[in-house]
PDB file of N, CA and C in Angstrom:
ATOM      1  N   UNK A   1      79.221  99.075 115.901  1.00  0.00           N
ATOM      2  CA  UNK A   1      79.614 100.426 115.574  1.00  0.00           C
ATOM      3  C   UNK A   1      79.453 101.281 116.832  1.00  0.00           C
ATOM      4  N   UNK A   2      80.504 101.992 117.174  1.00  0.00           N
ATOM      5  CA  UNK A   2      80.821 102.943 117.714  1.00  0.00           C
ATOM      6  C   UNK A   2      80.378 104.080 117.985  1.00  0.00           C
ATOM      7  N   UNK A   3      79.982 105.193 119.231  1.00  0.00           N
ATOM      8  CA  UNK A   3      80.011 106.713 118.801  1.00  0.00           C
ATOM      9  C   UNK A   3      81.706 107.059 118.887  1.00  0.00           C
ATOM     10  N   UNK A   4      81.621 108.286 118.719  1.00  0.00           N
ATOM     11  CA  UNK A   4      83.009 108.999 118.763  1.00  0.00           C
ATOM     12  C   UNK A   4      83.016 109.440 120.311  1.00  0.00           C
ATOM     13  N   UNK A   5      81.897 109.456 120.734  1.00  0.00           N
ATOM     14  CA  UNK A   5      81.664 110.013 122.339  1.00  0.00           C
ATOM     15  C   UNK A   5      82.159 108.405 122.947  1.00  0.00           C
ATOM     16  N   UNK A   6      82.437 107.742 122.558  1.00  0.00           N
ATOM     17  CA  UNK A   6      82.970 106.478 123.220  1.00  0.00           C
ATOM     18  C   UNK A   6      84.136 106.346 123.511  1.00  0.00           C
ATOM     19  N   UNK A   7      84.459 107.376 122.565  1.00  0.00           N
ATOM     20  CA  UNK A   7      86.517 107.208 122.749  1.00  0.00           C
ATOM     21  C   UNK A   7      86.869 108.636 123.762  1.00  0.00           C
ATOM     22  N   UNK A   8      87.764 108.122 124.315  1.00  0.00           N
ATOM     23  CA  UNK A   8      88.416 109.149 124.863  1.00  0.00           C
ATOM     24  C   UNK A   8      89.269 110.052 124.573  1.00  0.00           C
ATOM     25  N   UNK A   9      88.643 111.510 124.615  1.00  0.00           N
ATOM     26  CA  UNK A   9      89.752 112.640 124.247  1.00  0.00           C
ATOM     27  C   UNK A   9      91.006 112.250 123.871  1.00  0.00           C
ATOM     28  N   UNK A  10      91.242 112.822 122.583  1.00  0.00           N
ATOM     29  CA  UNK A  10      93.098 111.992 122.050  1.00  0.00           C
ATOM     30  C   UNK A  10      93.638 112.639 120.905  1.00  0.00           C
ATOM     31  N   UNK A  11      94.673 111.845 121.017  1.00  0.00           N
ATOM     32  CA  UNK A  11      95.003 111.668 119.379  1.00  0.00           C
ATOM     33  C   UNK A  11      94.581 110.771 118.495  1.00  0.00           C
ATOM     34  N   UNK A  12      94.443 110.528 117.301  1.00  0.00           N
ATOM     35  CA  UNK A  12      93.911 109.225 115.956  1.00  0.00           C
ATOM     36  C   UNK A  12      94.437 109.563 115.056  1.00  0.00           C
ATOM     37  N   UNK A  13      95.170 108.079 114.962  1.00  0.00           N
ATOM     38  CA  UNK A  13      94.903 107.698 112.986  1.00  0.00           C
ATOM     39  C   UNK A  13      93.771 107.052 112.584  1.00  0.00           C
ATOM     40  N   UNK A  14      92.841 107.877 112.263  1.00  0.00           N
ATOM     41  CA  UNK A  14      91.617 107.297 111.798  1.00  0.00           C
ATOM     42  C   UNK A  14      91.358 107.019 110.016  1.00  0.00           C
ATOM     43  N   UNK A  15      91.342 105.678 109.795  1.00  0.00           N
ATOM     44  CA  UNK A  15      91.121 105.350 108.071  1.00  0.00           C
ATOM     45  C   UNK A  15      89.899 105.127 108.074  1.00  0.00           C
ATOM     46  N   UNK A  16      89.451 105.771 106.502  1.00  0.00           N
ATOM     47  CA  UNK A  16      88.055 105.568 106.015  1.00  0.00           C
ATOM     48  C   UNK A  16      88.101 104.206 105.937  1.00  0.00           C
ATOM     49  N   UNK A  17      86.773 103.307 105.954  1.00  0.00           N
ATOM     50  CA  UNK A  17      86.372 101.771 105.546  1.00  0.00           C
ATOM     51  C   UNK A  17      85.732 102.331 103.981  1.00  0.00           C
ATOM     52  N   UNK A  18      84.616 103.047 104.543  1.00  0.00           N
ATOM     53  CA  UNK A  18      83.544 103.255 103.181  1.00  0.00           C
ATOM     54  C   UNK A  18      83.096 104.538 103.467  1.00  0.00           C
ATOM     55  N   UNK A  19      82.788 105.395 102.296  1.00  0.00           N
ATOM     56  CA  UNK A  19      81.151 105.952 102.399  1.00  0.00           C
ATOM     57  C   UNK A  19      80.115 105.469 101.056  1.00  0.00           C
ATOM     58  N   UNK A  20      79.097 105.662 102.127  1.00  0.00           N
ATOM     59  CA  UNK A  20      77.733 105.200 101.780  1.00  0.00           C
ATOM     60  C   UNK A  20      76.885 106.348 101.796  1.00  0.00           C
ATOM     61  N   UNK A  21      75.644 106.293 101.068  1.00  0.00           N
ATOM     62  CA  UNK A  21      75.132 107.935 101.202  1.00  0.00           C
ATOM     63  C   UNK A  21      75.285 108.539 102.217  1.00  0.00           C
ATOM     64  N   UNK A  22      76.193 109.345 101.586  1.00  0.00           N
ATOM     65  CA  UNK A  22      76.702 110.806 102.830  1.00  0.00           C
ATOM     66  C   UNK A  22      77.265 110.026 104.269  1.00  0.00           C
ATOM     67  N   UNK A  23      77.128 108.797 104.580  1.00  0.00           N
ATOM     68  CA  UNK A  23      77.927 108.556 106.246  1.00  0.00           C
ATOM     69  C   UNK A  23      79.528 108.162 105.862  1.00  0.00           C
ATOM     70  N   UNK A  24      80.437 108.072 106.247  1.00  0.00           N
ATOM     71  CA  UNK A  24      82.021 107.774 105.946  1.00  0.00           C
ATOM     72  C   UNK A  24      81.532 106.689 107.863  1.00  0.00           C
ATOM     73  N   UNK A  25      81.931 105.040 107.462  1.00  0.00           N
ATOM     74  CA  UNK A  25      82.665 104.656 108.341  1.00  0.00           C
ATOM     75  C   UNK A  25      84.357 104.578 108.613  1.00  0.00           C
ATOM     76  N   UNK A  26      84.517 105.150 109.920  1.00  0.00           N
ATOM     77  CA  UNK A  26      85.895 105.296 110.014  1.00  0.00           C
ATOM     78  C   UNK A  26      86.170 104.021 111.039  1.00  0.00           C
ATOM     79  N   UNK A  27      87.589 104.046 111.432  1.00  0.00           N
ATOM     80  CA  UNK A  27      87.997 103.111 112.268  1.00  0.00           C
ATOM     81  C   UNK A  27      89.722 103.861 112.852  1.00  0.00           C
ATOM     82  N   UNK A  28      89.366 103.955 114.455  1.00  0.00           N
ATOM     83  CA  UNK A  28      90.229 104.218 114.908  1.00  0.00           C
ATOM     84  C   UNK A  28      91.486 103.528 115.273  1.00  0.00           C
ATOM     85  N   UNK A  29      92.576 103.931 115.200  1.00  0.00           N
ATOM     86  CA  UNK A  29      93.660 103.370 115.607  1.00  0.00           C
ATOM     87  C   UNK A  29      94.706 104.458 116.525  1.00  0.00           C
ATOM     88  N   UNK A  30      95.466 103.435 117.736  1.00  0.00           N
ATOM     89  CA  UNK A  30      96.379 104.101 118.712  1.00  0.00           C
ATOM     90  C   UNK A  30      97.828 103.503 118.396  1.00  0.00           C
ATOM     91  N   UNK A  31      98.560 104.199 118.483  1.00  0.00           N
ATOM     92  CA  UNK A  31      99.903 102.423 118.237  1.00  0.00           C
ATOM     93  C   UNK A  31      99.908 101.796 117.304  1.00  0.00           C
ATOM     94  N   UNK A  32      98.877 101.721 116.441  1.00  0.00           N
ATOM     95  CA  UNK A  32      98.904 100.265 115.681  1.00  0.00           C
ATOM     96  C   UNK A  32      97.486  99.477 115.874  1.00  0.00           C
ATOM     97  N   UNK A  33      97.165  99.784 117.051  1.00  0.00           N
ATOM     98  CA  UNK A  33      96.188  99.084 117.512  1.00  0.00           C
ATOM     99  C   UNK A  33      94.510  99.744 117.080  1.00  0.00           C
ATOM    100  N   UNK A  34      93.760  98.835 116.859  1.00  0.00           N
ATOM    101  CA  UNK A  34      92.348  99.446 116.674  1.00  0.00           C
ATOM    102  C   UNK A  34      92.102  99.672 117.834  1.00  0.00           C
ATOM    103  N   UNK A  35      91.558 100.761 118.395  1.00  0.00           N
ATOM    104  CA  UNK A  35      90.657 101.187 119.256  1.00  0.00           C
ATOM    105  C   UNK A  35      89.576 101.324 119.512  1.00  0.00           C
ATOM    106  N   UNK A  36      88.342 101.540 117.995  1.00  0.00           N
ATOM    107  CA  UNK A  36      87.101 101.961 118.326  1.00  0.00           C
ATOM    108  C   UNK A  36      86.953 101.986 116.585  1.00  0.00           C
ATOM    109  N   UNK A  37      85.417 102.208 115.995  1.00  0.00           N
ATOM    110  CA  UNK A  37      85.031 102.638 114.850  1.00  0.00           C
ATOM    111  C   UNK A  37      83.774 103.458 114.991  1.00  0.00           C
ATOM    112  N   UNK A  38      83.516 104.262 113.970  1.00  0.00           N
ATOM    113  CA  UNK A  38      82.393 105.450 114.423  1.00  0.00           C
ATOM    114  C   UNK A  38      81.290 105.251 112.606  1.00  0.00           C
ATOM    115  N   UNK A  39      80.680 105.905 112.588  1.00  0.00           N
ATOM    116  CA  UNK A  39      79.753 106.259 111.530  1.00  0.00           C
ATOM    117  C   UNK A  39      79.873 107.866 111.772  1.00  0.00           C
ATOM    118  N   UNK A  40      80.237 108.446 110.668  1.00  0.00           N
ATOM    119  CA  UNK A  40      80.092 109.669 110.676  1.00  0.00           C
ATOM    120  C   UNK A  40      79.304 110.423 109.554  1.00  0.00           C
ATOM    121  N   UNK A  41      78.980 111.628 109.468  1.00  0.00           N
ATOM    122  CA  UNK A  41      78.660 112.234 108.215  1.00  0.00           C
ATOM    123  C   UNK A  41      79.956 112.582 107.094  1.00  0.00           C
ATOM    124  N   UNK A  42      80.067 112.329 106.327  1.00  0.00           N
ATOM    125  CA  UNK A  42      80.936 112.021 105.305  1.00  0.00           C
ATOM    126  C   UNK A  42      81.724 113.770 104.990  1.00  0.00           C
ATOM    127  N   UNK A  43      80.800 114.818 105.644  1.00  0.00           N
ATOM    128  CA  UNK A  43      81.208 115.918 105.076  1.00  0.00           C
ATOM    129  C   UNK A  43      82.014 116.478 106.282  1.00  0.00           C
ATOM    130  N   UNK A  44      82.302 115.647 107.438  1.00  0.00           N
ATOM    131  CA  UNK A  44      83.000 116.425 108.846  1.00  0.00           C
ATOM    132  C   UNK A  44      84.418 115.994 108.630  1.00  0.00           C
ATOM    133  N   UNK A  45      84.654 115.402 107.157  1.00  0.00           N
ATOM    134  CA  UNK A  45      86.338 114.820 106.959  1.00  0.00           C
ATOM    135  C   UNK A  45      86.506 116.172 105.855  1.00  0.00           C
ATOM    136  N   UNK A  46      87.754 116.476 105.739  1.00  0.00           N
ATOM    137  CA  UNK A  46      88.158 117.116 104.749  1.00  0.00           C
ATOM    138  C   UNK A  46      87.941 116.735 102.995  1.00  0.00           C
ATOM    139  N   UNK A  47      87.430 117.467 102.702  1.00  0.00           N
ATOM    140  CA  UNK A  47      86.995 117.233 100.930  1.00  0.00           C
ATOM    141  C   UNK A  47      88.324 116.193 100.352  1.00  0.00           C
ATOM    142  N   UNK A  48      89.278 116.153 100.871  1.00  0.00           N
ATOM    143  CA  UNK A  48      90.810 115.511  99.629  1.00  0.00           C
ATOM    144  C   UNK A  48      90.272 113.844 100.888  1.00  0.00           C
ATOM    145  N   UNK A  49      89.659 113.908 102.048  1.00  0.00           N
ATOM    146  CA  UNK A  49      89.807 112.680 102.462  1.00  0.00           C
ATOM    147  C   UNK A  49      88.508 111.547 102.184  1.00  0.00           C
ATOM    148  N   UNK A  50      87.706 112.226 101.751  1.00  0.00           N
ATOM    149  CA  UNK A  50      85.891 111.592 101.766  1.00  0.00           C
ATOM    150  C   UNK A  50      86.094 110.411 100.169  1.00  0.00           C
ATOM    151  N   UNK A  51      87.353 109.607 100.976  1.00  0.00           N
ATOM    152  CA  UNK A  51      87.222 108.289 100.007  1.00  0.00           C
ATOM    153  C   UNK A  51      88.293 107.209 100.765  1.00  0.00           C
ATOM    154  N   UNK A  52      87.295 106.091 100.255  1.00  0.00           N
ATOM    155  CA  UNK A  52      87.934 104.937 101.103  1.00  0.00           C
ATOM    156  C   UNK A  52      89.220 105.144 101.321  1.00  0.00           C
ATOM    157  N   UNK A  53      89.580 104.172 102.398  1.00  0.00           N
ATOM    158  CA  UNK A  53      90.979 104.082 102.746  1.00  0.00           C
ATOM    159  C   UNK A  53      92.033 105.207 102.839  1.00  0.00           C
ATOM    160  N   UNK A  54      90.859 106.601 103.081  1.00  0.00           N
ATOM    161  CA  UNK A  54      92.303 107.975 103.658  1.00  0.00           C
ATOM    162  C   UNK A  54      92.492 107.391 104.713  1.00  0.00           C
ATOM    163  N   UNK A  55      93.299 107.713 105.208  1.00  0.00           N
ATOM    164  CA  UNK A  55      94.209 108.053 106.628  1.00  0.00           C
ATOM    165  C   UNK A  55      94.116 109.594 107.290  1.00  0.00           C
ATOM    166  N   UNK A  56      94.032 109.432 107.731  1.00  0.00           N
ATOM    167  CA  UNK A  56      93.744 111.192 108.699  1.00  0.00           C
ATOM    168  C   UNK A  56      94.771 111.288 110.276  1.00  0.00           C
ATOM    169  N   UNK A  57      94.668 111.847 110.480  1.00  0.00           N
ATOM    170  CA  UNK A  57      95.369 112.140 111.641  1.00  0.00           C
ATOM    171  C   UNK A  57      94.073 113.572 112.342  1.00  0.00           C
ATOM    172  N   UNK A  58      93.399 112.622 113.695  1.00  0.00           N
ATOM    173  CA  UNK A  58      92.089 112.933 114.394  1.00  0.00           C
ATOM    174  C   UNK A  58      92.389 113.805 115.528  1.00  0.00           C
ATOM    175  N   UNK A  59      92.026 114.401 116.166  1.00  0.00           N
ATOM    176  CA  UNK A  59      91.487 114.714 118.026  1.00  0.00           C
ATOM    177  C   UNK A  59      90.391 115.048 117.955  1.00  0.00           C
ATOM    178  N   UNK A  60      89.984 113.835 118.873  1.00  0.00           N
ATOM    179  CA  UNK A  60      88.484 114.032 119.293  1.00  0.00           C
ATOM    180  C   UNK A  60      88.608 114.350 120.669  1.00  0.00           C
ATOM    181  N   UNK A  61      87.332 115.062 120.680  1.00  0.00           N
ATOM    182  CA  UNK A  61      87.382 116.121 122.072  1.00  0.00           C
ATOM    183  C   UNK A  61      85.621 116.331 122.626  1.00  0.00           C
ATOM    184  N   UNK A  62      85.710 115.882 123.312  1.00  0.00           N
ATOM    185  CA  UNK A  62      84.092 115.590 123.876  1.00  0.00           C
ATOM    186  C   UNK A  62      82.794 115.410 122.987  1.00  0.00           C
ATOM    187  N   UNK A  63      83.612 114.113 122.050  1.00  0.00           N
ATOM    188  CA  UNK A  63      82.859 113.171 121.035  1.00  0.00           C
ATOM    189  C   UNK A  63      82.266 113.751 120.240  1.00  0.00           C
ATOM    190  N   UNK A  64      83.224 114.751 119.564  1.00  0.00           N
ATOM    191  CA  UNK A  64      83.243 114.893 118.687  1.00  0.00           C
ATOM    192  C   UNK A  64      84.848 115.294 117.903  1.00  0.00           C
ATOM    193  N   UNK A  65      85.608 115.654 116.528  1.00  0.00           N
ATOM    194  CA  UNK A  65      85.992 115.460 115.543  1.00  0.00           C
ATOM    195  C   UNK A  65      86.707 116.739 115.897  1.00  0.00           C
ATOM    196  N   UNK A  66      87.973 117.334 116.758  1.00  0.00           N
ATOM    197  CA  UNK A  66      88.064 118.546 117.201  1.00  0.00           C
ATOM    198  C   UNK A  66      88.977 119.077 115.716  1.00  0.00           C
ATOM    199  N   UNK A  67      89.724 118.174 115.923  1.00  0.00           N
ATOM    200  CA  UNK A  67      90.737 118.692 114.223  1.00  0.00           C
ATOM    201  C   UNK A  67      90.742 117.242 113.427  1.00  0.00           C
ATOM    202  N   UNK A  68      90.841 117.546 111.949  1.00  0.00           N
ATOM    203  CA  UNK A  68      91.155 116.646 111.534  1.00  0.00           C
ATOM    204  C   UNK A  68      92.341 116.982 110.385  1.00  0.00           C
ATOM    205  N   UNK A  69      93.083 115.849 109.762  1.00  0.00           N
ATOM    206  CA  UNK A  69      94.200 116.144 108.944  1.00  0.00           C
ATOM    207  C   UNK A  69      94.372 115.176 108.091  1.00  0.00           C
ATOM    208  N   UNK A  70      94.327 115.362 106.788  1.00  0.00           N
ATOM    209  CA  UNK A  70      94.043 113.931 105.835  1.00  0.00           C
ATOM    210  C   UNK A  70      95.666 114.000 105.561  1.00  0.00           C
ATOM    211  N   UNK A  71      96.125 112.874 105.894  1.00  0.00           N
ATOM    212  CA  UNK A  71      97.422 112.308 104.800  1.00  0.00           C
ATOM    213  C   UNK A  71      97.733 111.828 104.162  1.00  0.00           C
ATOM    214  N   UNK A  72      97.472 112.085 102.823  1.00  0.00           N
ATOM    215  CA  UNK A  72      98.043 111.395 101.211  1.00  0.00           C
ATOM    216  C   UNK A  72      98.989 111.086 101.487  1.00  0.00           C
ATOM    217  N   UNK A  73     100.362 110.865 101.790  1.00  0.00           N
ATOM    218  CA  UNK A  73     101.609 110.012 101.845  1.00  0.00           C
ATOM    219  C   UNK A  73     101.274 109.226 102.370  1.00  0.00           C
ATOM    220  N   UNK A  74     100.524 108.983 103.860  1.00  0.00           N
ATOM    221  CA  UNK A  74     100.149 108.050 104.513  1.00  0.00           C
ATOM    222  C   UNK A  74      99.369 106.848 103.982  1.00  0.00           C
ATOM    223  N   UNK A  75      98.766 107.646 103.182  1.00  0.00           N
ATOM    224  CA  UNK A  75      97.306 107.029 102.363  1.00  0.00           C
ATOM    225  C   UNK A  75      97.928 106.223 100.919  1.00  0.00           C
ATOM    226  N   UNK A  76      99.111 106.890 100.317  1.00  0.00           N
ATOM    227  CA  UNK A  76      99.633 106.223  99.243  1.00  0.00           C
ATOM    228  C   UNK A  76     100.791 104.951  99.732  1.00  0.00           C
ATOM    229  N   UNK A  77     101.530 104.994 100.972  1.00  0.00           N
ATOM    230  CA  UNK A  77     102.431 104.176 101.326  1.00  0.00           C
ATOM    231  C   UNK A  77     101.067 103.051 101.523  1.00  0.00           C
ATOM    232  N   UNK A  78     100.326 103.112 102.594  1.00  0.00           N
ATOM    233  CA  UNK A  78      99.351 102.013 102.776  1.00  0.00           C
ATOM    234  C   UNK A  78      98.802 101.249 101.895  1.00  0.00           C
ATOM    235  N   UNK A  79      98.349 102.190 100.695  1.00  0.00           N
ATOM    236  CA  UNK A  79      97.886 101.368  99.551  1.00  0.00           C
ATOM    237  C   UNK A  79      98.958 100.756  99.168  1.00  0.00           C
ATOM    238  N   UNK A  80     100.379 101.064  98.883  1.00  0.00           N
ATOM    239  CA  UNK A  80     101.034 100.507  97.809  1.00  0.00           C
ATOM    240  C   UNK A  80     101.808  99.242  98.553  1.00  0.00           C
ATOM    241  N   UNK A  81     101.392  99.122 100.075  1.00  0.00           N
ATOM    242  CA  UNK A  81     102.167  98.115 100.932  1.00  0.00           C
ATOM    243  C   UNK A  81     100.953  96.634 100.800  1.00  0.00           C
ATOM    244  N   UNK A  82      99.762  97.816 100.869  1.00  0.00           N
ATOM    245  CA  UNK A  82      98.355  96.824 100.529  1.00  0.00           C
ATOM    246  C   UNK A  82      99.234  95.626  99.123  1.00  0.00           C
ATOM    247  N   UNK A  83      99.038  96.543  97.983  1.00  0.00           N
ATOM    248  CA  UNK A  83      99.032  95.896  96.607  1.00  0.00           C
ATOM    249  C   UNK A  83     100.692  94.895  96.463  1.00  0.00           C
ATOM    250  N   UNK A  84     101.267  95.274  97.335  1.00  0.00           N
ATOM    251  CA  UNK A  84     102.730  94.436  97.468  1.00  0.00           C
ATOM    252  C   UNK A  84     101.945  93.499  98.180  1.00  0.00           C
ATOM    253  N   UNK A  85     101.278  93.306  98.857  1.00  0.00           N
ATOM    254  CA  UNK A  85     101.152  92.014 100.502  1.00  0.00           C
ATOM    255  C   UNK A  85     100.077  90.959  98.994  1.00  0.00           C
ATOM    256  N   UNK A  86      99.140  92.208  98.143  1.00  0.00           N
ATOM    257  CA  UNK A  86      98.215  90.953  97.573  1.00  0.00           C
ATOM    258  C   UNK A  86      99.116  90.617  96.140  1.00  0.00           C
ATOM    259  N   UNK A  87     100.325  91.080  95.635  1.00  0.00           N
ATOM    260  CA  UNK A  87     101.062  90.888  94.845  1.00  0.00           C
ATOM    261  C   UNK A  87     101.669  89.360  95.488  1.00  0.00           C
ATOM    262  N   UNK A  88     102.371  89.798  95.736  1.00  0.00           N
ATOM    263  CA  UNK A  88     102.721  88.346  96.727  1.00  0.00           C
ATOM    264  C   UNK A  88     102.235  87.259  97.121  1.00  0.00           C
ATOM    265  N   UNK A  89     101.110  87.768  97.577  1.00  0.00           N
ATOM    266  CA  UNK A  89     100.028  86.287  97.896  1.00  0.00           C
ATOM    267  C   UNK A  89      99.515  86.033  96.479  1.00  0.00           C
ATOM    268  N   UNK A  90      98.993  86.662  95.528  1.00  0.00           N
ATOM    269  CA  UNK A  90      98.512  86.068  94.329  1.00  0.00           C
ATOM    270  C   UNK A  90      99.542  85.189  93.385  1.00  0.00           C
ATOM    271  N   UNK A  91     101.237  84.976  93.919  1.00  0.00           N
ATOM    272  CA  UNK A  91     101.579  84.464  92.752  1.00  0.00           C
ATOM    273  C   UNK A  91     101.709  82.816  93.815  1.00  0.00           C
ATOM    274  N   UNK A  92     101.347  81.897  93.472  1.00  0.00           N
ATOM    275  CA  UNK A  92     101.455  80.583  93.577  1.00  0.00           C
ATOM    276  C   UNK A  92     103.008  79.754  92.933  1.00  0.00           C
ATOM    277  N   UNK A  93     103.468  79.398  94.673  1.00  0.00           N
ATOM    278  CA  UNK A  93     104.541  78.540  94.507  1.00  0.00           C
ATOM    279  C   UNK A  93     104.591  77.664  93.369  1.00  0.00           C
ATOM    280  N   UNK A  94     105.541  77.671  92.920  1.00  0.00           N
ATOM    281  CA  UNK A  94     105.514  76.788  90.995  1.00  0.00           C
ATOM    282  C   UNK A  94     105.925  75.517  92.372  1.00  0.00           C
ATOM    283  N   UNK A  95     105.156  74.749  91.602  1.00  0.00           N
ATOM    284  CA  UNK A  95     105.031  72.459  92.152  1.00  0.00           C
ATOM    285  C   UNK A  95     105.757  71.749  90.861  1.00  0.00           C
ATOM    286  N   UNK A  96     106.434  70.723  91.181  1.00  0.00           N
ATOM    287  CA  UNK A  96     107.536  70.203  90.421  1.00  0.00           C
ATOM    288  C   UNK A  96     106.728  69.485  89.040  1.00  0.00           C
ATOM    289  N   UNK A  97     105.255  69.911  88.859  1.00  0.00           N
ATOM    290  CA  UNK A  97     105.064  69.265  88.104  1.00  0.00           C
ATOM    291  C   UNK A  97     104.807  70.266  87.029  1.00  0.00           C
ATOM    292  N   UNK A  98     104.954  71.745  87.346  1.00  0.00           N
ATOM    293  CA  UNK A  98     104.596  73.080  86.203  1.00  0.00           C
ATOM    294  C   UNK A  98     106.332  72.817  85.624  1.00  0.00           C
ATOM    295  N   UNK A  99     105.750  73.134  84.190  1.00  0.00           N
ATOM    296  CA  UNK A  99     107.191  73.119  82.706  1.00  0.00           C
ATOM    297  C   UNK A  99     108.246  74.536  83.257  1.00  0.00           C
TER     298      UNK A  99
END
């Protein structure tokens, strides 16, 4: 785990993992790419984001949280691409020996 003083001044799509009493782990992303993950206090995200798997849109600015921006569209496409990828994997190729 990460500070936020580790990353460099930017932009982020940062998604919740968890919160746990009062900390929200987040995990940064650039591109696509992970960049970094932090432990934060759960109350420096916006009230609509302080649950797993928001999506936010970050700038951090001398390690700390300069703006943040929760996105529900972001947050509902992800889930529902999630539940398609485990839709898919849960149904098992029928074998020539199922009726």
């Amino acid at each position: 785990m990460t500070n936020l003083d580790s990353l460099p001044d930017g932009e982020y799509t940062a998604v919740v993992d968890t919160i746990e009493d009062g900390l929200a782990t987040i995990f940064f992303e650039t591109d696509g790419e992970e960049v970094g993950d932090a432990m934060i206090e759960a109350t420096e995200l916006p009230e609509t984001a302080q649950h797993a798997d928001a999506i936010l849109s970050v700038t951090i600015k001398n390690g700390t949280l300069a703006e943040t921006e929760y996105k529900p569209e972001r947050t509902a496409d992800r889930a529902e691409q999630a539940q398609s990828r485990f839709d898919r994997l849960s149904k098992r190729p029928h074998s020539n020996e199922d009726p």
